[in-house]
N, C-alpha and C. Protein backbone atom coordinates (compact mmCIF):
# COMPACT_ATOMS: atom_id res chain seq x y z
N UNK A 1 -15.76 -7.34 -9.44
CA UNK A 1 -15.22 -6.31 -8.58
C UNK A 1 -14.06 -6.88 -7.77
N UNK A 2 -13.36 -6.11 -7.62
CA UNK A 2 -12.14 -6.96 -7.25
C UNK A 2 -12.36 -6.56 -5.50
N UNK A 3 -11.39 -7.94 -4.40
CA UNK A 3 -12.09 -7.74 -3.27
C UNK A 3 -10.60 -7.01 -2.17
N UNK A 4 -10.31 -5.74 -2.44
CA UNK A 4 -9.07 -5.77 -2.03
C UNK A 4 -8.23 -6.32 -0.67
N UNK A 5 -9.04 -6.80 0.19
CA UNK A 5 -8.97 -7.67 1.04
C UNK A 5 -8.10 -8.68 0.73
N UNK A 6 -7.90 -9.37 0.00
CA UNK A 6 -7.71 -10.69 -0.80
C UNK A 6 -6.26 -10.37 -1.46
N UNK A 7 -6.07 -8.79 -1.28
CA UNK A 7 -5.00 -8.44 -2.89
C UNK A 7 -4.05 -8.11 -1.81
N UNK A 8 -2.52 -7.98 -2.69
CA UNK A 8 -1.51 -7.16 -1.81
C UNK A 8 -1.60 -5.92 -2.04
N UNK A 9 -2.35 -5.35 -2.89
CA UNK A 9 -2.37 -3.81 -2.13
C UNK A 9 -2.85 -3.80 -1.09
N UNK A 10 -3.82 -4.10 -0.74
CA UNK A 10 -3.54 -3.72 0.97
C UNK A 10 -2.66 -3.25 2.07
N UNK A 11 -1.64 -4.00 1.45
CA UNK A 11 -0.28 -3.86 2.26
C UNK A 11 0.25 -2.73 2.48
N UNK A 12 -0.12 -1.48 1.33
CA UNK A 12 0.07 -0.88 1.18
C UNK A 12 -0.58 0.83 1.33
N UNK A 13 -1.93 0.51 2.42
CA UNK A 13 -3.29 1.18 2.87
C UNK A 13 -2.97 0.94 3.74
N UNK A 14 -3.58 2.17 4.56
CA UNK A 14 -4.06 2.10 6.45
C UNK A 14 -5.07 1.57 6.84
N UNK A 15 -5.02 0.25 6.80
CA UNK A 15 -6.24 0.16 7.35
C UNK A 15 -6.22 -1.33 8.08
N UNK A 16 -6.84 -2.06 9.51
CA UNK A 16 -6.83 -2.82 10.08
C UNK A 16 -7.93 -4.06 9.77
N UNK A 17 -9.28 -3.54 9.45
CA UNK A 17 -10.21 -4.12 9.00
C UNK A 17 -10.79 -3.64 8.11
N UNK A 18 -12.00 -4.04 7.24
CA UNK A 18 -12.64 -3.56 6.43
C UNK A 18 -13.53 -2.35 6.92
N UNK A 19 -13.77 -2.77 7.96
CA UNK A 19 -14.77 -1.19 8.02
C UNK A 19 -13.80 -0.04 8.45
N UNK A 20 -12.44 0.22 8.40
CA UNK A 20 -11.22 1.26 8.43
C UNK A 20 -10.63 1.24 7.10
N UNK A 21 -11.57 0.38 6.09
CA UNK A 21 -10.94 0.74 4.39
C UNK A 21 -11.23 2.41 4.60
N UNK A 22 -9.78 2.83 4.21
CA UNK A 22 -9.80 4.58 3.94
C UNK A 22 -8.50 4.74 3.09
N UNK A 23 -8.72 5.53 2.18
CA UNK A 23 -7.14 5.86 1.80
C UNK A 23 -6.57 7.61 2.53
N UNK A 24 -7.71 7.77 2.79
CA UNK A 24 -7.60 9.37 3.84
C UNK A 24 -7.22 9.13 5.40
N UNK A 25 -6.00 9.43 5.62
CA UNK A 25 -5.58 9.29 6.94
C UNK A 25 -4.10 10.43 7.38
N UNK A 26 -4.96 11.50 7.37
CA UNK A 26 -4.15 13.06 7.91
C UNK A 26 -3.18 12.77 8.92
N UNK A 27 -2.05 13.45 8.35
CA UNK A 27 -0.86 13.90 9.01
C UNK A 27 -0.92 14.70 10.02
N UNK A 28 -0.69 13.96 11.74
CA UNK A 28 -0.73 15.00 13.28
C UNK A 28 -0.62 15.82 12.54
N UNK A 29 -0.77 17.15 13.20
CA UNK A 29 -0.34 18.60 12.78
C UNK A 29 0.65 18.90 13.56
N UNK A 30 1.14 18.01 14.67
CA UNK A 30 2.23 18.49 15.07
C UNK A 30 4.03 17.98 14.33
N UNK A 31 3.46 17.37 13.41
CA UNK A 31 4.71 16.61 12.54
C UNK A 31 4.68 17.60 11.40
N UNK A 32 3.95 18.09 11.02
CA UNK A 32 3.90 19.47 9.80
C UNK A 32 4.97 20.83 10.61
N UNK A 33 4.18 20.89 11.70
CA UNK A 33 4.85 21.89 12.38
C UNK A 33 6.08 21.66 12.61
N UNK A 34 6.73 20.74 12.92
CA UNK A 34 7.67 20.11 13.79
C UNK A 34 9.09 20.49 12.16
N UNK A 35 8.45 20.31 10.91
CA UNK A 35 9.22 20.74 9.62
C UNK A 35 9.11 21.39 8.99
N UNK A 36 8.81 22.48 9.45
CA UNK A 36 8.80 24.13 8.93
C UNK A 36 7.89 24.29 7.93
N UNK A 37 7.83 25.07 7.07
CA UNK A 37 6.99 25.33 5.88
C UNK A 37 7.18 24.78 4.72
N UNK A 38 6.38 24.44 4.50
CA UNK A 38 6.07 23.69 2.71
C UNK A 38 5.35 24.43 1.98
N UNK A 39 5.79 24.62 0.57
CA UNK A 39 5.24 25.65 -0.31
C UNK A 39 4.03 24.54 -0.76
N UNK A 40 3.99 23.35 -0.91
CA UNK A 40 2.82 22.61 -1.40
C UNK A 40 2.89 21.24 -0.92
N UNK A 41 1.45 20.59 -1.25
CA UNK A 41 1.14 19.83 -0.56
C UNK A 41 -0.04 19.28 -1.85
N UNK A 42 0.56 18.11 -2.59
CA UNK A 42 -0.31 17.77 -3.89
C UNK A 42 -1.20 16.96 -3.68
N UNK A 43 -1.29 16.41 -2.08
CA UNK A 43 -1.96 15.24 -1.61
C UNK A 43 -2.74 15.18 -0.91
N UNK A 44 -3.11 17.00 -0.19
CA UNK A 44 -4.18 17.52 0.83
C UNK A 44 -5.57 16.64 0.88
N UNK A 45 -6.14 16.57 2.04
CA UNK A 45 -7.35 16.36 1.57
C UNK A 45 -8.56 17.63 1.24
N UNK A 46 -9.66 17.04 0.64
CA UNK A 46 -10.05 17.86 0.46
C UNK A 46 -10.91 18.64 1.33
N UNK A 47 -10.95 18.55 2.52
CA UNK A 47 -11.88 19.20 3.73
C UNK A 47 -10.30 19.17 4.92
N UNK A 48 -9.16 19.47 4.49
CA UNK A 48 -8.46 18.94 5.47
C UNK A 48 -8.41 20.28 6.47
N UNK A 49 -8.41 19.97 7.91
CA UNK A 49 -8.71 20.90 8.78
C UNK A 49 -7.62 21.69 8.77
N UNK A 50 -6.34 21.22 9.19
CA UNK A 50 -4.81 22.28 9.15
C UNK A 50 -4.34 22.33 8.12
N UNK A 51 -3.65 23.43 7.89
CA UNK A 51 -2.60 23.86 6.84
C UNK A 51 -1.83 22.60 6.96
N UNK A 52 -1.42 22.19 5.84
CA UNK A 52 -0.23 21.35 5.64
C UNK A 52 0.93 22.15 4.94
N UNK A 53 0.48 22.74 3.44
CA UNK A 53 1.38 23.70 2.91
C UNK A 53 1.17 24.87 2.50
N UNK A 54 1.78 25.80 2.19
CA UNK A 54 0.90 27.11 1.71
C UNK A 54 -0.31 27.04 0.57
N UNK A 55 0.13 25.94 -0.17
CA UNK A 55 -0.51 25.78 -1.68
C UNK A 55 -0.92 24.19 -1.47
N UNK A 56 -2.28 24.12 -1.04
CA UNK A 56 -2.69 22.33 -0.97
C UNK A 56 -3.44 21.71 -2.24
N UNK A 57 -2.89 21.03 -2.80
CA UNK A 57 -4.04 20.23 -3.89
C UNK A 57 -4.66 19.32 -3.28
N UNK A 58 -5.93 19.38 -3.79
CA UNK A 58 -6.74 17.92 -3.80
C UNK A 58 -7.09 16.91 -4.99
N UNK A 59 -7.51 15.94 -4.09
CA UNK A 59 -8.22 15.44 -5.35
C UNK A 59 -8.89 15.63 -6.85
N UNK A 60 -9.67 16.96 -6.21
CA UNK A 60 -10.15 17.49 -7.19
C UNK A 60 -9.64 18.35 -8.04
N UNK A 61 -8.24 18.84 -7.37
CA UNK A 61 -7.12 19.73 -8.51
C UNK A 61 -6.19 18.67 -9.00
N UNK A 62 -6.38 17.43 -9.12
CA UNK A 62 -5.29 16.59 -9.58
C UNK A 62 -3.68 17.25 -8.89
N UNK A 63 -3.42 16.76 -8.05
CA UNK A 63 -2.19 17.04 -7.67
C UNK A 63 -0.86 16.22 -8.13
N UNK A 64 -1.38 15.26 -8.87
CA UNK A 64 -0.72 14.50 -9.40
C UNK A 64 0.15 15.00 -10.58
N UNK A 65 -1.12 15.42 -11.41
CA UNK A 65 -0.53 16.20 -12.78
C UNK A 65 -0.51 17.54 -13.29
N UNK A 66 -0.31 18.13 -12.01
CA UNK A 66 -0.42 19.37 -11.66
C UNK A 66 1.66 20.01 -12.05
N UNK A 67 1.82 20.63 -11.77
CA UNK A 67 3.18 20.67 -11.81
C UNK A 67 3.11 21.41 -10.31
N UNK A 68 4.68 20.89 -9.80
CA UNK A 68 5.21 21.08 -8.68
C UNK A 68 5.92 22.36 -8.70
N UNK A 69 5.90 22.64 -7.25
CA UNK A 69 7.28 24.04 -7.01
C UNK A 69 7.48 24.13 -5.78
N UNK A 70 8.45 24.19 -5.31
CA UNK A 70 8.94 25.15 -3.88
C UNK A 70 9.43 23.34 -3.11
N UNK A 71 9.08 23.59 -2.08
CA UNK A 71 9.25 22.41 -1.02
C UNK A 71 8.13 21.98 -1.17
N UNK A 72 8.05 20.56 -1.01
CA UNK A 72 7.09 19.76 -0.76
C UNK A 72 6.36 19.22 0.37
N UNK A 73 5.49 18.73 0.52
CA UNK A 73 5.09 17.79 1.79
C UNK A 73 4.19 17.01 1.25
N UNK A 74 4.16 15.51 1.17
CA UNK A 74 3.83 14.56 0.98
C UNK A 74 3.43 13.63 1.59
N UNK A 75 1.68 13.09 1.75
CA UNK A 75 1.58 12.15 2.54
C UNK A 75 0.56 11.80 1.52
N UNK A 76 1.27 11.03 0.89
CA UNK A 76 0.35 9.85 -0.29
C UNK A 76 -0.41 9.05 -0.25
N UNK A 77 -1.49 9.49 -1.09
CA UNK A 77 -2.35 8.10 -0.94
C UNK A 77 -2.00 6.60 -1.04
N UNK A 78 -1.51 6.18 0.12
CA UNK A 78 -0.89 4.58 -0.22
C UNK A 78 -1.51 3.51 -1.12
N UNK A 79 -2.94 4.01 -1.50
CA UNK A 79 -2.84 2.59 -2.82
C UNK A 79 -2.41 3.27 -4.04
N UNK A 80 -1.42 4.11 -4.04
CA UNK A 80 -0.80 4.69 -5.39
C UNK A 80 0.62 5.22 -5.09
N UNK A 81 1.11 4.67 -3.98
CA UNK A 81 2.13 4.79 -3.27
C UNK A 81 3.22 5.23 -4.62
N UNK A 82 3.42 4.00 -5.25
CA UNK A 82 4.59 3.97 -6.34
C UNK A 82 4.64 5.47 -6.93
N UNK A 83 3.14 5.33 -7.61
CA UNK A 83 3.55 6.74 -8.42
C UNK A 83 3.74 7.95 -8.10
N UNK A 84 3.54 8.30 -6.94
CA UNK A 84 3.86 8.86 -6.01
C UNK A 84 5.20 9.55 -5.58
N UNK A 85 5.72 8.56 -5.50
CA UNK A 85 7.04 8.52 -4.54
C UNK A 85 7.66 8.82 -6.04
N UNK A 86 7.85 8.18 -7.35
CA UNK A 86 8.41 7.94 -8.31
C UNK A 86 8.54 9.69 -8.69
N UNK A 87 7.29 10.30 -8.73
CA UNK A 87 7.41 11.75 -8.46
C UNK A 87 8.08 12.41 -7.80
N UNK A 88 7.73 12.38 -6.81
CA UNK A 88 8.85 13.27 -5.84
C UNK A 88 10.15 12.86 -5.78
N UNK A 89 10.76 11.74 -5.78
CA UNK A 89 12.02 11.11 -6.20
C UNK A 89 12.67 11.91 -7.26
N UNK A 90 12.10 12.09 -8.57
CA UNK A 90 12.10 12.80 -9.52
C UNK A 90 12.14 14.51 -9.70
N UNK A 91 11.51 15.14 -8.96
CA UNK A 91 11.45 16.14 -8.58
C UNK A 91 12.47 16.73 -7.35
N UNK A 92 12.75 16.23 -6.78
CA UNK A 92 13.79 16.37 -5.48
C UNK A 92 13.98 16.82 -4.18
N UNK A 93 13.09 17.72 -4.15
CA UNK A 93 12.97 18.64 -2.91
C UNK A 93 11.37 18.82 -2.19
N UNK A 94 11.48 17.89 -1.24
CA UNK A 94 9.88 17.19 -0.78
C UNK A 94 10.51 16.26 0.23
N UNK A 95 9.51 16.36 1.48
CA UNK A 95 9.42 15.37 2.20
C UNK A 95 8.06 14.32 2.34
N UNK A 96 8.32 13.25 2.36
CA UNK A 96 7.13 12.35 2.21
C UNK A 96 6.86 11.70 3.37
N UNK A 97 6.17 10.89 3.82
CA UNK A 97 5.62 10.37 5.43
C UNK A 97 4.89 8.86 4.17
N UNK A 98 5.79 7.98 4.89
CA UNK A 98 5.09 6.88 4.23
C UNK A 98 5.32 5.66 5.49
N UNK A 99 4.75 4.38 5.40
CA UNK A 99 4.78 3.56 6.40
C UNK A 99 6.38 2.75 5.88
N UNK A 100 7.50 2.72 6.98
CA UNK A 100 8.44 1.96 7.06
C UNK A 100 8.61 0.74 6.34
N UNK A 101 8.33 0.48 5.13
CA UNK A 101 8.40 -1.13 4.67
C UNK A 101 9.67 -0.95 3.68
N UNK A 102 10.72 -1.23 4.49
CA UNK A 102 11.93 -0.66 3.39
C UNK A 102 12.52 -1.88 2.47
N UNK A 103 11.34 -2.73 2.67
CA UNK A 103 11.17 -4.06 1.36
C UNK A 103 10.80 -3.90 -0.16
N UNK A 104 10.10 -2.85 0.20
CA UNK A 104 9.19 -2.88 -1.28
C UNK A 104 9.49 -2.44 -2.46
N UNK A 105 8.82 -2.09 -3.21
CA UNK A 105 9.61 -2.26 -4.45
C UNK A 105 9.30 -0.35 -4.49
N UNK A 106 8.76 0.06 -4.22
CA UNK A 106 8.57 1.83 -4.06
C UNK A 106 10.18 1.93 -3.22
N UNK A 107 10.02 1.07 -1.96
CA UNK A 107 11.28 1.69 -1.39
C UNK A 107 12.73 1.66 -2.06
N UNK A 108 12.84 0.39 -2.99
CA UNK A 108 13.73 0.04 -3.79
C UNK A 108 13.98 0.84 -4.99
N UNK A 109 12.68 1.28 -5.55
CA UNK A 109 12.91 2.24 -6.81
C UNK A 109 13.08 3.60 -6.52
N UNK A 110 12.48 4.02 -5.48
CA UNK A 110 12.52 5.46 -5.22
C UNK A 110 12.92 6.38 -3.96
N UNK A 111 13.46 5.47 -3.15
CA UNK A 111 13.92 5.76 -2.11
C UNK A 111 15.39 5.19 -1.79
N UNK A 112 15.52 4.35 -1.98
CA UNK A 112 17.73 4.13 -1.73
C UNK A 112 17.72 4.36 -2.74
N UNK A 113 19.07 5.39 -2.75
CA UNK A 113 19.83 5.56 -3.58
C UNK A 113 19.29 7.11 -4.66
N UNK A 114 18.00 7.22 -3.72
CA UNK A 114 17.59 8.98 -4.37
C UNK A 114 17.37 9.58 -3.23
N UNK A 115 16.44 9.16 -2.43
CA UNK A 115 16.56 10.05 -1.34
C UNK A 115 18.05 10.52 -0.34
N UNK A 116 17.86 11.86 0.50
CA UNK A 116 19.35 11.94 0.91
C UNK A 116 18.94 11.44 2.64
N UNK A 117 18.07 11.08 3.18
CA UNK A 117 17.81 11.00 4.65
C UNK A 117 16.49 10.04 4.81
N UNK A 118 15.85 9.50 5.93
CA UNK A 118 15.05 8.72 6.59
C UNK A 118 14.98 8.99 8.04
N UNK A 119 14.06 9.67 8.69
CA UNK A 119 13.65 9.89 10.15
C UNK A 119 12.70 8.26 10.03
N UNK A 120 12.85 7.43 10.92
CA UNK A 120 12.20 6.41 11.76
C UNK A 120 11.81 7.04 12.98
N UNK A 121 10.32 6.89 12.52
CA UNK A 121 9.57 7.58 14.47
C UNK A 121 9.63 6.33 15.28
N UNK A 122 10.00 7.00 16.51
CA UNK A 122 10.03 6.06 18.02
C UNK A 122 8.60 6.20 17.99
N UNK A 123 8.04 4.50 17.63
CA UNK A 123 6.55 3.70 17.88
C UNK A 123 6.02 4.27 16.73
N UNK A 124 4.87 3.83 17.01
CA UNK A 124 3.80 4.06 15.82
C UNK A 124 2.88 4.84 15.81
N UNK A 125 2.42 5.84 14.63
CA UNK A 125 1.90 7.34 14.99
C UNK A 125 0.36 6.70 15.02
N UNK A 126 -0.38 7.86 15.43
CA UNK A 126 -2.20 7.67 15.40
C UNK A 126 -2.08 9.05 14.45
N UNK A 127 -2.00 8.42 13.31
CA UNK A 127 -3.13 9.28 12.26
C UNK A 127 -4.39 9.82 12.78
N UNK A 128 -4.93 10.85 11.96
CA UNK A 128 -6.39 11.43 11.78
C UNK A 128 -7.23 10.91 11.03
N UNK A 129 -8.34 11.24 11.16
CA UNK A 129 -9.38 10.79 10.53
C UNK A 129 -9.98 12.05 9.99
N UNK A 130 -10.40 11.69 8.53
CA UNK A 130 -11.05 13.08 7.47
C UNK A 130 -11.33 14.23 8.52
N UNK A 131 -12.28 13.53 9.61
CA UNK A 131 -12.68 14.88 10.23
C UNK A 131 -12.01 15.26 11.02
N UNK A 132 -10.90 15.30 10.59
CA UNK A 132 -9.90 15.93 12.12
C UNK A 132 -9.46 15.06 13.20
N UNK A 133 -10.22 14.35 13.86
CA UNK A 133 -10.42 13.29 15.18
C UNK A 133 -9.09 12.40 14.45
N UNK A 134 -8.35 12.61 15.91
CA UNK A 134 -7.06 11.48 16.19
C UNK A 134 -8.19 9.69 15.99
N UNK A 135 -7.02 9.32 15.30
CA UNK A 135 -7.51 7.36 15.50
C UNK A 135 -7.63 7.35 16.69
N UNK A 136 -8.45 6.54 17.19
CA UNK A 136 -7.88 5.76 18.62
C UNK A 136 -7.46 4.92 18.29
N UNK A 137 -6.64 4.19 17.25
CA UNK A 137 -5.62 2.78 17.22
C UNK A 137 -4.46 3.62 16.17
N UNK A 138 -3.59 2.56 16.70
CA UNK A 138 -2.23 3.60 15.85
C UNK A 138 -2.39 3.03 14.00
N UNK A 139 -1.36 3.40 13.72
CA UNK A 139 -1.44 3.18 12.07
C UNK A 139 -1.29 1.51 11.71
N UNK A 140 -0.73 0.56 12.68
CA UNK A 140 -0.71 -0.57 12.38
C UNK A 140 0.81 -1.02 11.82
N UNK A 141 1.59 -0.35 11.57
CA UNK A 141 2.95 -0.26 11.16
C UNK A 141 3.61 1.18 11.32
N UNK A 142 5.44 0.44 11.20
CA UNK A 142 6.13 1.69 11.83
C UNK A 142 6.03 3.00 10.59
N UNK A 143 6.22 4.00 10.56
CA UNK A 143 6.14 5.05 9.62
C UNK A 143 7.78 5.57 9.77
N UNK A 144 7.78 6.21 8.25
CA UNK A 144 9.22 7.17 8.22
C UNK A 144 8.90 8.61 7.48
N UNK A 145 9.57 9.64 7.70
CA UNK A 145 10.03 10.19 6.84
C UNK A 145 11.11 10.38 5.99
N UNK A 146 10.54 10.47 4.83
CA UNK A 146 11.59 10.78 3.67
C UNK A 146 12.31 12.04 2.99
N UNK A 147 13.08 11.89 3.16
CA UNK A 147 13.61 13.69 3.10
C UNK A 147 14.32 13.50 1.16
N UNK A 148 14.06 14.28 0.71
CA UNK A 148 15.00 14.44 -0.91
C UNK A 148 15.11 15.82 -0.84
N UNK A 149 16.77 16.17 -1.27
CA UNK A 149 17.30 17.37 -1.44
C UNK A 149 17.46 17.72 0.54
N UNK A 150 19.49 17.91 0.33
CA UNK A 150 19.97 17.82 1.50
C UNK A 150 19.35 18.94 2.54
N UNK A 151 18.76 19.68 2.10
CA UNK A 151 18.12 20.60 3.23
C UNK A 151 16.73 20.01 3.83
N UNK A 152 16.14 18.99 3.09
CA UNK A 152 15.04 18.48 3.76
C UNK A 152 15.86 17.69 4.65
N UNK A 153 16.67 16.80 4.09
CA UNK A 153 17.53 15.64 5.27
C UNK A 153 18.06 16.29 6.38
N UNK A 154 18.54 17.71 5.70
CA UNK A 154 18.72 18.35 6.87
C UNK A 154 17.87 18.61 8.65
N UNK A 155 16.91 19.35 7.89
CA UNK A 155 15.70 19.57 8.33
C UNK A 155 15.21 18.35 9.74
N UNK A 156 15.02 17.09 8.86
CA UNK A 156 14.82 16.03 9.77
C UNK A 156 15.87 15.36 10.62
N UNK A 157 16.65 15.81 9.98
CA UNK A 157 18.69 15.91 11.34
C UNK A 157 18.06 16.29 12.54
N UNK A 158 17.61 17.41 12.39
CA UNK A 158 17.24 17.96 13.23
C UNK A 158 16.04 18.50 14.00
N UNK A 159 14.53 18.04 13.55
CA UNK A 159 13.63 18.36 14.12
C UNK A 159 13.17 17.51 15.75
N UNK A 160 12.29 18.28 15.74
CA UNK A 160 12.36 17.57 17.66
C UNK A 160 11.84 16.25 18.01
N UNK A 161 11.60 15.70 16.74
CA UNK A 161 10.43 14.38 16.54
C UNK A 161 11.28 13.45 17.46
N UNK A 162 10.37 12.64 18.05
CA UNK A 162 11.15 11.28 18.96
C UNK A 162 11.53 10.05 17.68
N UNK A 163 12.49 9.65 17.73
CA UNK A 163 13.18 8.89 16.68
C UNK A 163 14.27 9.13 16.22
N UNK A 164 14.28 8.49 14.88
CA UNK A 164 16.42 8.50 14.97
C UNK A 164 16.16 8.74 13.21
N UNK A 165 17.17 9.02 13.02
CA UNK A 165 17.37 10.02 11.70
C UNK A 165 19.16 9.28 11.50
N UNK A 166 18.83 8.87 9.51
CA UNK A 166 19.80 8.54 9.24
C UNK A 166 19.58 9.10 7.78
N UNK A 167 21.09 9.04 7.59
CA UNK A 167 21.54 9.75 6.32
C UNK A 167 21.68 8.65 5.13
N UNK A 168 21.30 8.63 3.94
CA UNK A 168 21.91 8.26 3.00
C UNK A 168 22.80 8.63 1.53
């Protein structure tokens, strides 16, 4: 069994210690709100308390290999980050919420040079927990959003979020 502790995926999960192994860690609802409506959301959870998009997949609808439409909203399961992002990159018009590591090789393949924008939040957000309940510790790293297709970049030009917004 492999001990993911030990692995670099990790790096790539929310989580501080082993007993916070989760790959489920909900998007405030005030950062959904804060970017208008999304026709879907392929990454919902499956008990998730707020609307994220009009149309939420779960787990159990494969949102993965589902086919896409409308605007997106994206907050990926980070130990599958790549394929993920490689999607919506591909697809174009979606915003994603992933943790700031603009090292990696997701950020390198699927984010410069496809995406059109990047909101960096001022500090570090406190995710949710499955049941709704805010963390009491923040995410452990800085987070961004990713905007593809200039009306999402748009979008984050301009929403009221504390942070700074740049174009690419």
């Amino acid at each position: 069994m492999m001990n993911l502790f030990d692995t670099e995926k990790t790096q790539s999960l929310h989580i501080r210690n082993k007993e916070d192994y989760t790959d489920i860690w909900l998007t405030p609802p005030e950062i959904i709100q804060a970017l208008g409506q999304f026709d879907l959301d392929p990454c919902a959870h499956i008990e998730q308390p707020w609307e994220t998009a009009k149309t939420m997949y779960t787990i159990k609808d494969d949102g993965y290999s589902k086919e896409w439409f409308g605007r997106v909203w994206m907050n990926p399961p980070y130990s599958e980050i790549d394929r993920w992002m490689q999607k919506l990159s591909i697809y174009g018009n979606g915003i994603a919420l992933t943790f700031a590591r603009t090292e990696t090789q997701y950020f390198h393949n699927y984010v410069w040079g496809k995406a059109k924008g990047i909101f960096f939040f001022d500090g570090r957000l406190n995710f949710h927990r499955a049941n709704g309940v805010k963390a009491k510790m923040n995410a452990g790293a800085p987070s961004v959003l990713i905007a593809y297709g200039r009306e999402n970049a748009e979008v984050l030009k301009t929403c009221k979020l504390r942070g700074f917004y740049t174009e690419l």
